[in-house]
C-alpha atoms as a PDB file:
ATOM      1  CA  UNK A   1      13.402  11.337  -7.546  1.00  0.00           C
ATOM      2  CA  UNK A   2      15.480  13.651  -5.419  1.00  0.00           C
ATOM      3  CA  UNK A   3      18.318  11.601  -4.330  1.00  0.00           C
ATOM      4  CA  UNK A   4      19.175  14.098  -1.235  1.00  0.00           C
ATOM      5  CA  UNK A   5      15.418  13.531   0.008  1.00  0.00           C
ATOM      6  CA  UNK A   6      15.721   9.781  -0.391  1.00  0.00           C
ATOM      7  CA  UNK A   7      19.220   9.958   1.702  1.00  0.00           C
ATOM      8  CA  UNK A   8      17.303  12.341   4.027  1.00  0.00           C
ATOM      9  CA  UNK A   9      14.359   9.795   4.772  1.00  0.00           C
ATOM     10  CA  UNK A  10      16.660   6.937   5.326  1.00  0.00           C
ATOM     11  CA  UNK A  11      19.116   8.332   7.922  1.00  0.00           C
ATOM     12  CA  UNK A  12      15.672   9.564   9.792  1.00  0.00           C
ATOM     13  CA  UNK A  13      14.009   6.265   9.650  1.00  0.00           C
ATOM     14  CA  UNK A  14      16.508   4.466  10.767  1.00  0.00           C
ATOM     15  CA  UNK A  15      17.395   6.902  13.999  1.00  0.00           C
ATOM     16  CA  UNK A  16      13.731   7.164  15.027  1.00  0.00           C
ATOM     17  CA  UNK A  17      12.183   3.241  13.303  1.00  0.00           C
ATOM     18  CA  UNK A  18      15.478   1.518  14.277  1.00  0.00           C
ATOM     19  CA  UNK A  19      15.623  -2.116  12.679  1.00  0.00           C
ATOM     20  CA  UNK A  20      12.133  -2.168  10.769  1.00  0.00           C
ATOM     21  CA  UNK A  21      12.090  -2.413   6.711  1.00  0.00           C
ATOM     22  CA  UNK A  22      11.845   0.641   4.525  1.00  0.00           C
ATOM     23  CA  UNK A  23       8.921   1.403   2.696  1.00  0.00           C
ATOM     24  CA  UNK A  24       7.880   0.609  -0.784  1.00  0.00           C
ATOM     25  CA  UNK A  25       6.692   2.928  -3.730  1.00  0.00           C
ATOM     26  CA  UNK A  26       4.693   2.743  -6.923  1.00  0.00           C
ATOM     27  CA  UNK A  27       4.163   4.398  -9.972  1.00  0.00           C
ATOM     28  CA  UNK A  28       2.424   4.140 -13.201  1.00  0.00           C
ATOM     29  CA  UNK A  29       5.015   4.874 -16.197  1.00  0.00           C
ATOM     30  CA  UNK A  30       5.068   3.727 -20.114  1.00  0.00           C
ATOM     31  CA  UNK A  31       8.730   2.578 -19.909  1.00  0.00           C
ATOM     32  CA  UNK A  32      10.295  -0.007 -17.879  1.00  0.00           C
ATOM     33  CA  UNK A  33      12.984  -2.270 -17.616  1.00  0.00           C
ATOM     34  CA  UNK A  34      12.030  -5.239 -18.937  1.00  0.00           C
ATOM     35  CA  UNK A  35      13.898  -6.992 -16.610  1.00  0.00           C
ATOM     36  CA  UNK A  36      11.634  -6.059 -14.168  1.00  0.00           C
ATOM     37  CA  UNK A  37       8.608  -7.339 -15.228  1.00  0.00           C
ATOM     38  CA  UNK A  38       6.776  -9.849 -13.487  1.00  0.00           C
ATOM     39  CA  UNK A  39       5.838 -12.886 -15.461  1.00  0.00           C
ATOM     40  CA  UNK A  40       1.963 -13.918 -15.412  1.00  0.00           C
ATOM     41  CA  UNK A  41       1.343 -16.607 -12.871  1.00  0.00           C
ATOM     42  CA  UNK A  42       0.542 -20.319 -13.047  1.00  0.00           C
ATOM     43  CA  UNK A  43      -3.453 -19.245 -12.263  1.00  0.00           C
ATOM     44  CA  UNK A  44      -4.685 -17.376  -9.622  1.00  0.00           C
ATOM     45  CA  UNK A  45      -2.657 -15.322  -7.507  1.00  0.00           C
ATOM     46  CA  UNK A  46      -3.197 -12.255  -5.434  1.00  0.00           C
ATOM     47  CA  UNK A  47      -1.131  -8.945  -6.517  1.00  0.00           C
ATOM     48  CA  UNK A  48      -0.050  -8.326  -2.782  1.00  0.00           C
ATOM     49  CA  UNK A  49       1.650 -11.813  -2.705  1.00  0.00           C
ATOM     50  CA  UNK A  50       3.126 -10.951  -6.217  1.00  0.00           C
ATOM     51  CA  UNK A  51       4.575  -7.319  -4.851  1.00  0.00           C
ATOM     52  CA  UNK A  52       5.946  -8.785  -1.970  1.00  0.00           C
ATOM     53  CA  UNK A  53       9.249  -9.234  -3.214  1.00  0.00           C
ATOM     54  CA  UNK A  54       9.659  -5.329  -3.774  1.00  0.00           C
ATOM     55  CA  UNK A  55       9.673  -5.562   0.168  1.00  0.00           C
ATOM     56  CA  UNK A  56      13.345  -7.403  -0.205  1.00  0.00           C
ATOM     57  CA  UNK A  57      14.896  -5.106  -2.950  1.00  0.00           C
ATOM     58  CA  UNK A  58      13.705  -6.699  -6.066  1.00  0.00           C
ATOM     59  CA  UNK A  59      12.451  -3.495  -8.823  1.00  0.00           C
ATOM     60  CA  UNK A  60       9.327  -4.962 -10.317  1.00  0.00           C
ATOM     61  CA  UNK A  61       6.836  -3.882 -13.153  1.00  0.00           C
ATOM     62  CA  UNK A  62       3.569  -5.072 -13.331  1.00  0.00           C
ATOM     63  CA  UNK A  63       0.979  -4.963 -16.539  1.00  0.00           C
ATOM     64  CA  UNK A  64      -2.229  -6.281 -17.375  1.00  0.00           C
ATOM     65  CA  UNK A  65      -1.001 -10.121 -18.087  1.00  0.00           C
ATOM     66  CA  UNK A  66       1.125  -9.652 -14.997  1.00  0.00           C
ATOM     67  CA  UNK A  67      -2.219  -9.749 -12.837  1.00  0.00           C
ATOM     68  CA  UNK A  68      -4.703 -12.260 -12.909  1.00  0.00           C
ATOM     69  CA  UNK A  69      -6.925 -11.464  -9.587  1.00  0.00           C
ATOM     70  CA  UNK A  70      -9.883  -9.642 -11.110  1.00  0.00           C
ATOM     71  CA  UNK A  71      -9.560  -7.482  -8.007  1.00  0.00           C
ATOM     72  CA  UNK A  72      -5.810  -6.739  -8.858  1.00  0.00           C
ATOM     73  CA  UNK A  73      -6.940  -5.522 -12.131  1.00  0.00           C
ATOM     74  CA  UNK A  74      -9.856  -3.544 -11.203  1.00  0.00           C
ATOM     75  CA  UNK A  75      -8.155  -1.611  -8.302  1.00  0.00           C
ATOM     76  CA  UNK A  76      -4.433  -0.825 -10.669  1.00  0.00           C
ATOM     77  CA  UNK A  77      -7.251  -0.182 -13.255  1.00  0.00           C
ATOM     78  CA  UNK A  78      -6.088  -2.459 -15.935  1.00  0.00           C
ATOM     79  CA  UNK A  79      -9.958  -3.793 -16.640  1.00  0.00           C
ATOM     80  CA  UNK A  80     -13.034  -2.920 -14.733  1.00  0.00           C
ATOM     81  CA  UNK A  81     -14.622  -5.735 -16.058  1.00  0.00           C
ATOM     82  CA  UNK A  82     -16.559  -8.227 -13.715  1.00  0.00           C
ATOM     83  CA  UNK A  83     -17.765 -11.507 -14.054  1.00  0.00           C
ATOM     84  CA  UNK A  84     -20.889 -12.432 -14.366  1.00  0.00           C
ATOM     85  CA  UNK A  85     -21.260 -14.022 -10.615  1.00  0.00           C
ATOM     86  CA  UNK A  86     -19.248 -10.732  -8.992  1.00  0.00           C
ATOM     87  CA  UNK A  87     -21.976  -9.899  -6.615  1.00  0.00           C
ATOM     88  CA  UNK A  88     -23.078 -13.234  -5.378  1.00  0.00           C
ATOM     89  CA  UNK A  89     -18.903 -13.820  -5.289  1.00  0.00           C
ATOM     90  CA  UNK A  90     -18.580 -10.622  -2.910  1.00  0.00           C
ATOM     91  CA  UNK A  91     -21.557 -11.430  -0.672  1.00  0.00           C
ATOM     92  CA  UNK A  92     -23.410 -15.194  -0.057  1.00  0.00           C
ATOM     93  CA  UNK A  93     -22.927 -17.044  -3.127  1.00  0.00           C
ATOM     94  CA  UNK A  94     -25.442 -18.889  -4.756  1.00  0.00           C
ATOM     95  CA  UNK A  95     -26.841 -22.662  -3.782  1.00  0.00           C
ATOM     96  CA  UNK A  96     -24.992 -25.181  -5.695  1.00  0.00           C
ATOM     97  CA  UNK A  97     -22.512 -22.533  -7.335  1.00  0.00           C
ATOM     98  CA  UNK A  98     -20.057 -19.903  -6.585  1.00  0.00           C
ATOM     99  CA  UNK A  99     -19.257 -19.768  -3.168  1.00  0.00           C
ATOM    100  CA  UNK A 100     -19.238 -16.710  -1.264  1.00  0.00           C
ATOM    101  CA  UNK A 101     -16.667 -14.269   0.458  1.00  0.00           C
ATOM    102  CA  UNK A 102     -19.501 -12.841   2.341  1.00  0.00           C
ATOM    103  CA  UNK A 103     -17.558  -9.544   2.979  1.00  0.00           C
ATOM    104  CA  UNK A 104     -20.801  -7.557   2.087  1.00  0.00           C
ATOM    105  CA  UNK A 105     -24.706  -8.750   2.899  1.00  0.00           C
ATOM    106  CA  UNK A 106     -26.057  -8.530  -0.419  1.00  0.00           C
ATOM    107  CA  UNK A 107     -25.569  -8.709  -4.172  1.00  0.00           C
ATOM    108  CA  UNK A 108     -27.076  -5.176  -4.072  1.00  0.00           C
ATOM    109  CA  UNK A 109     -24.647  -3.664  -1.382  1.00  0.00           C
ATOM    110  CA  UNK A 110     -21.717  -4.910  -3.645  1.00  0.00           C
ATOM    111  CA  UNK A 111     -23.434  -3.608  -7.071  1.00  0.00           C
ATOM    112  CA  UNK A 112     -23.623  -0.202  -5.203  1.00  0.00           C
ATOM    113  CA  UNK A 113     -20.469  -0.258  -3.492  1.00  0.00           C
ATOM    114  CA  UNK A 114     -18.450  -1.450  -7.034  1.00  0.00           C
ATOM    115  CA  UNK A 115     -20.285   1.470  -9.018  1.00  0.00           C
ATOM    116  CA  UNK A 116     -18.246   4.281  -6.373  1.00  0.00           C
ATOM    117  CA  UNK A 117     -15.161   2.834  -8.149  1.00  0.00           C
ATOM    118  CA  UNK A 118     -13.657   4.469 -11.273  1.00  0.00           C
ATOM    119  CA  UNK A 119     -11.326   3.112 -13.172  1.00  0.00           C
ATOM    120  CA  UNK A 120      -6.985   4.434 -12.951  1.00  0.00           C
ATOM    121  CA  UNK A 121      -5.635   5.929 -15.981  1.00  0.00           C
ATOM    122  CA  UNK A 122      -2.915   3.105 -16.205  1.00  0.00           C
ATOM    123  CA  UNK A 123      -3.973   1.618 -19.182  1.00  0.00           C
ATOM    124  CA  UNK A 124      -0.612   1.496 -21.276  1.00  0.00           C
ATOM    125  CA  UNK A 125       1.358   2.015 -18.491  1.00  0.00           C
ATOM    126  CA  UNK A 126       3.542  -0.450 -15.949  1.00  0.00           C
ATOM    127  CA  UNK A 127       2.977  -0.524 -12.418  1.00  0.00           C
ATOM    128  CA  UNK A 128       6.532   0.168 -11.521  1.00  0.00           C
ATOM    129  CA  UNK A 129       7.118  -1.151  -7.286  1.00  0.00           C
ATOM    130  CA  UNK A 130      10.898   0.076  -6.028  1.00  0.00           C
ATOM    131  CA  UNK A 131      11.817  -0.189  -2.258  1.00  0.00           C
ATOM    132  CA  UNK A 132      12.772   3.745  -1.087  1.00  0.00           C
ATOM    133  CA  UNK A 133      16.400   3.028  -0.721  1.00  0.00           C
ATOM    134  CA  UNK A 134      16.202   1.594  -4.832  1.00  0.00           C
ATOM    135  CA  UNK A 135      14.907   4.573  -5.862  1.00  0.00           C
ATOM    136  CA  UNK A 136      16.566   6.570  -8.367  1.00  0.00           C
ATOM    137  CA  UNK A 137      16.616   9.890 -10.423  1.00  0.00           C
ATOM    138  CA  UNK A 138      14.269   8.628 -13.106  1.00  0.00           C
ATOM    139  CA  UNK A 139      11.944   7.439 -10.494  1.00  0.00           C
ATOM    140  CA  UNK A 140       8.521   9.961  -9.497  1.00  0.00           C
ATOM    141  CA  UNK A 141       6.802   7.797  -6.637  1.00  0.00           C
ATOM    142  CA  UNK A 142       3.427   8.723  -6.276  1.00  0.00           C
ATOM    143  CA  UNK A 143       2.752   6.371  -3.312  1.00  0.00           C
ATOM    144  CA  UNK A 144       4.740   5.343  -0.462  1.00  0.00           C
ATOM    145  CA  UNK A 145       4.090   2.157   1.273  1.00  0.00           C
ATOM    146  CA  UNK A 146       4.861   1.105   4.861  1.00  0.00           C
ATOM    147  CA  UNK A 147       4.004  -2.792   6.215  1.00  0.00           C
ATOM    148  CA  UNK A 148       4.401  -1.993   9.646  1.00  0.00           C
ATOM    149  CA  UNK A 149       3.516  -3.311  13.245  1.00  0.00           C
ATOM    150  CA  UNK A 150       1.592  -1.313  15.383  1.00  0.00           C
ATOM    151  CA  UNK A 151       4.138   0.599  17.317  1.00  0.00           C
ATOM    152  CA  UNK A 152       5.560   1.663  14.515  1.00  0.00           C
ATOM    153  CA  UNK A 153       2.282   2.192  13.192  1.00  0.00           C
ATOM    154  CA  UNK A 154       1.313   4.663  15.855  1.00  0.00           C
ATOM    155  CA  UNK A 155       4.085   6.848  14.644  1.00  0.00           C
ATOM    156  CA  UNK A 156       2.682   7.317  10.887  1.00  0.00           C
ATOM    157  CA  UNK A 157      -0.245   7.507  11.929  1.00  0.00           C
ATOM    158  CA  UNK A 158       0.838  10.270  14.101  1.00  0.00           C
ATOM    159  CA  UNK A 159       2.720  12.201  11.332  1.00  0.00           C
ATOM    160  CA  UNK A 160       0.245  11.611   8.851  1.00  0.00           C
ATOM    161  CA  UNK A 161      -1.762  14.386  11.253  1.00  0.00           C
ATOM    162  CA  UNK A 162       0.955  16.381  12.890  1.00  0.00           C
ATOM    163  CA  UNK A 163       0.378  19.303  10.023  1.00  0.00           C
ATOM    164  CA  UNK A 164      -3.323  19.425  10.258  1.00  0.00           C
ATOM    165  CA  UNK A 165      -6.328  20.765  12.688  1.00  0.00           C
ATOM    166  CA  UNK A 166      -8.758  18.015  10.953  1.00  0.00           C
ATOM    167  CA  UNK A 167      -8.270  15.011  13.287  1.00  0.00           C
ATOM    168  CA  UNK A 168      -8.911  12.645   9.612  1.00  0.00           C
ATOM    169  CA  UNK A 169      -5.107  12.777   8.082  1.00  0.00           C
ATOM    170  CA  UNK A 170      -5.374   8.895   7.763  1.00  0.00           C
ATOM    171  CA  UNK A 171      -8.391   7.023   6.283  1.00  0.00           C
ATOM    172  CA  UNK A 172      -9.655   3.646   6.230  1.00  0.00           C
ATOM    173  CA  UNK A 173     -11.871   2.776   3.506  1.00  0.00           C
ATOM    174  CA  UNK A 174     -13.405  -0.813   3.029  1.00  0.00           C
ATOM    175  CA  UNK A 175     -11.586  -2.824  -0.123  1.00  0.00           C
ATOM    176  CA  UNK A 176      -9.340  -5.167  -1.147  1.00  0.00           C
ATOM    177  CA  UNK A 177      -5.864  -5.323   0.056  1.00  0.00           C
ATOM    178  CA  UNK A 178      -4.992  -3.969  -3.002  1.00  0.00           C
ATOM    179  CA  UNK A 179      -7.291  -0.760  -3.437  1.00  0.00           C
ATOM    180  CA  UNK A 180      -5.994   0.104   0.199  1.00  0.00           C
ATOM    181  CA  UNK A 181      -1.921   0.149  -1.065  1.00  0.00           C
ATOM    182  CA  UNK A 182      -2.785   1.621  -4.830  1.00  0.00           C
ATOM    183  CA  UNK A 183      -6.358   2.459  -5.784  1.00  0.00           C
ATOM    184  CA  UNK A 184      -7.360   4.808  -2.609  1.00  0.00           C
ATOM    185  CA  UNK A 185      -3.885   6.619  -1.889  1.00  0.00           C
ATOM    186  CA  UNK A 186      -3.574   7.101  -5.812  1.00  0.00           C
ATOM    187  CA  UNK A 187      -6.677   9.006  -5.805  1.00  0.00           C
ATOM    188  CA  UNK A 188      -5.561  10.532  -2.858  1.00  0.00           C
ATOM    189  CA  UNK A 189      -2.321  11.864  -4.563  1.00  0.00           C
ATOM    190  CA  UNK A 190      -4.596  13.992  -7.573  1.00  0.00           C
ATOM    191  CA  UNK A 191      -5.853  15.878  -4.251  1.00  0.00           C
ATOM    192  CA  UNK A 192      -4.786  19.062  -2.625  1.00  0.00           C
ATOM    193  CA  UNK A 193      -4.392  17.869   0.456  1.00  0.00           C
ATOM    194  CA  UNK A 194      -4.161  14.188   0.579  1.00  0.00           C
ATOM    195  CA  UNK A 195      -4.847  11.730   3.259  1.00  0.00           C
ATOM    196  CA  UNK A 196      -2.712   8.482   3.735  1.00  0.00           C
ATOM    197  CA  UNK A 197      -4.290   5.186   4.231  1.00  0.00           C
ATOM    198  CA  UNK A 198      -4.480   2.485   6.262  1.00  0.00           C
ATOM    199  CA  UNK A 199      -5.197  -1.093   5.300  1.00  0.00           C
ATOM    200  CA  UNK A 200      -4.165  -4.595   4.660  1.00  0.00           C
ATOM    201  CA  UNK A 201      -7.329  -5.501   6.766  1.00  0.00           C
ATOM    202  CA  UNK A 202      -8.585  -7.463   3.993  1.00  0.00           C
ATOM    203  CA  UNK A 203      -8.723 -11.404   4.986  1.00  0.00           C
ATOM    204  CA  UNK A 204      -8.211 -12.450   1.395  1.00  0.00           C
ATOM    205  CA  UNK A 205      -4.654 -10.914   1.357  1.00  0.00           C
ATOM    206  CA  UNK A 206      -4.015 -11.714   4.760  1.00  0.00           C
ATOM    207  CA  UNK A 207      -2.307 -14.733   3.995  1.00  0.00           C
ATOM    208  CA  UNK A 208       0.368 -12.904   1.985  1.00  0.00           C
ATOM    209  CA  UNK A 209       1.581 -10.558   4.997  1.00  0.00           C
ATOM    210  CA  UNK A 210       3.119 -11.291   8.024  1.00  0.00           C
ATOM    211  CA  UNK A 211       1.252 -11.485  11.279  1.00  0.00           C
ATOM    212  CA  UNK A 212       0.635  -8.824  13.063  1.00  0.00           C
ATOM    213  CA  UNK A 213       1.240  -6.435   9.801  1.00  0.00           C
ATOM    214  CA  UNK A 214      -0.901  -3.460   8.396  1.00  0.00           C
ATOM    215  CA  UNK A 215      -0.017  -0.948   5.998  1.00  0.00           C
ATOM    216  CA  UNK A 216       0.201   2.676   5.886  1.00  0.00           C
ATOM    217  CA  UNK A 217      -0.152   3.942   2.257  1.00  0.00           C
ATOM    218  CA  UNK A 218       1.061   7.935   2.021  1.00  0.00           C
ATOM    219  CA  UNK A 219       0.492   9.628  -1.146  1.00  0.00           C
ATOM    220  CA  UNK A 220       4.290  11.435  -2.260  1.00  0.00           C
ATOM    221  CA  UNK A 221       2.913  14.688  -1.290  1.00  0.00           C
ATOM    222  CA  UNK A 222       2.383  14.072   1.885  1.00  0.00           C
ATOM    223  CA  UNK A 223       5.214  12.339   2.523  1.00  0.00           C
ATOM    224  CA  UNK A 224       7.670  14.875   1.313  1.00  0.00           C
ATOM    225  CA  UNK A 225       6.372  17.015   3.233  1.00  0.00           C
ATOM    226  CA  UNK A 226       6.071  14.600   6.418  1.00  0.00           C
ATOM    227  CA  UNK A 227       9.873  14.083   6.137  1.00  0.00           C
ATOM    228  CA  UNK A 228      10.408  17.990   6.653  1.00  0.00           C
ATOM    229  CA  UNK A 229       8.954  18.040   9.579  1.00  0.00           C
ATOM    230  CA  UNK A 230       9.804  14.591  11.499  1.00  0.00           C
ATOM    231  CA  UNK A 231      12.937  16.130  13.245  1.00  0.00           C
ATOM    232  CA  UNK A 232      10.654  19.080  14.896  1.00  0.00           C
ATOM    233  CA  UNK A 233       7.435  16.502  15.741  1.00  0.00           C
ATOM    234  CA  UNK A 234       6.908  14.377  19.086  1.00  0.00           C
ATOM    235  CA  UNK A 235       9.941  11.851  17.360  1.00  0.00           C
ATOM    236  CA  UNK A 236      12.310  13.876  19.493  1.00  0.00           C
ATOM    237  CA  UNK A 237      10.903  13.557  22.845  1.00  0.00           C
ATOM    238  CA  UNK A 238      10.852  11.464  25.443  1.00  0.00           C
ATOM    239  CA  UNK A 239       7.698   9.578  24.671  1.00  0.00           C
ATOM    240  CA  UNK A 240       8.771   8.310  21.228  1.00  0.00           C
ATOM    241  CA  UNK A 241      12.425   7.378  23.134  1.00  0.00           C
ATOM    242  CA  UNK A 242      10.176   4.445  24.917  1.00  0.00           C
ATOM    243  CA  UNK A 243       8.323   3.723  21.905  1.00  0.00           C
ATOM    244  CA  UNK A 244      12.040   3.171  20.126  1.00  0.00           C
ATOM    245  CA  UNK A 245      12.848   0.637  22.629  1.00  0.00           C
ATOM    246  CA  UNK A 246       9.782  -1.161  22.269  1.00  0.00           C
ATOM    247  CA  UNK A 247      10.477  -1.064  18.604  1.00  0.00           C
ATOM    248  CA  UNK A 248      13.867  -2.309  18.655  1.00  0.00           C
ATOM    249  CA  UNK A 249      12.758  -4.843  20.824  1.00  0.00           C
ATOM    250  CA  UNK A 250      10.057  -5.712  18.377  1.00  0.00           C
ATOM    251  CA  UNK A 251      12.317  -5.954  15.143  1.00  0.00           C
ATOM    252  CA  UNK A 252      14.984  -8.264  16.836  1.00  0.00           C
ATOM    253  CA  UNK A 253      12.117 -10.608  17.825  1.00  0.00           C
ATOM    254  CA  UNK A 254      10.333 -10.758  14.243  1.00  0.00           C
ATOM    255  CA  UNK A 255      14.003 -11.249  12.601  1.00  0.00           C
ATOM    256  CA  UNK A 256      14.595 -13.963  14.476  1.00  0.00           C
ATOM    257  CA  UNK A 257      11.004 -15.780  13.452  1.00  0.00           C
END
């Protein structure tokens, strides 16, 4: 990681995002330090409760027996196995058994839907998740993570297509909250021209984010390039100076709750 752009980022979040959190990154590496790595869980227990500490400073490295949502898995692609009751799971259920999400209308949607998703070439590898100001020179982020409120929001979102004619610089896809903070902007990262996303919109993993909270998920090379031009974008007019005010006002309220 380039220390100087990590510096850089900081002392221009905090002038034009005054009082809200820095974002978090990830990256797939062999090595870690082991004392980093997250412990499997008693059970259950969804990844973006488990990362949430990386939000407060804490370096963490995730495997394969540090995740035991078979979503988790699927979308850091440590297993793209699936049960045997997936598709009921994801849809309706079935009478007298599994009870369903119902986030899609049929077993056949989901079947459909799960066969668009290839698996992540992390096998081997730890799922490395450092807050931007931890990062170091060993570090390569390939993903940058914001959990933001929407004034704040408005602002990525308006980077993420100051450099581009095609109105689409942010996308949405439907997932888990996980596959909207690792699977999609990873893919996004192997591209050209990457697009950030936006998510947390998925009401499983709603519980483990604060109200009124999305995410913004930027693949590294758009970021880098997002910090060269923040100082020259609408950041330094008058418009953002009201938006700043509202945001200020915004982060003294929510550090108070």
């Amino acid at each position: 990681m380039d220390i100087e752009l990590r510096d850089r980022f900081i002392s221009l979040w905090q002038n034009y995002f005054p009082g809200t959190e820095l974002p978090i990154t990830f990256e797939f590496r062999k090595e870690s330090d082991p004392q980093r790595k997250v412990p499997p869980p008693d059970g259950w227990r969804c990844i973006i409760c488990q990362i949430g500490r990386a939000r407060n400073g804490t370096s963490l490295a995730l495997d394969e027996k540090s995740v035991t949502c078979r979503g988790g898995l699927m979308y850091s692609g440590y297993s793209h196995e699936r049960s045997p009751d997936f598709l009921n799971f994801l849809s309706k259920g079935t009478p007298g058994g599994v009870e369903g999400e119902r986030y899609k209308q049929t077993p056949a949607i989901v079947d459909a839907w799960q066969k668009m998703i290839t698996a992540l070439p992390s096998q081997g590898k730890d799922l490395l998740v450092t807050r931007w100001d931890q990062l170091t020179e060993a570090d390569n982020p390939e993903v940058v993570i914001f959990f933001a409120r929407p004034e704040v929001m408005s602002g990525l979102f308006t980077l993420a297509n100051y450099d581009q004619s095609d109105p689409n610089g942010v996308i949405c896809p439907m997932g888990a909250g996980c596959s909207s903070i690792i699977y999609y902007p990873w893919l996004e990262q192997q591209k050209d021209n990457p697009k950030a996303v936006l998510g947390m919109f998925d009401p499983s993993a709603r519980p483990c984010v604060p109200p009124d909270m999305l995410t913004m998920a930027i693949p590294m090379k758009k970021f880098v390039r997002i910090i060269g031009y923040m100082e020259e974008s609408f950041l330094i007019t008058k418009s953002w100076d009201t938006v700043k005010k509202k945001i200020e006002r915004s982060a003294s309220l929510h550090q108070k709750t």
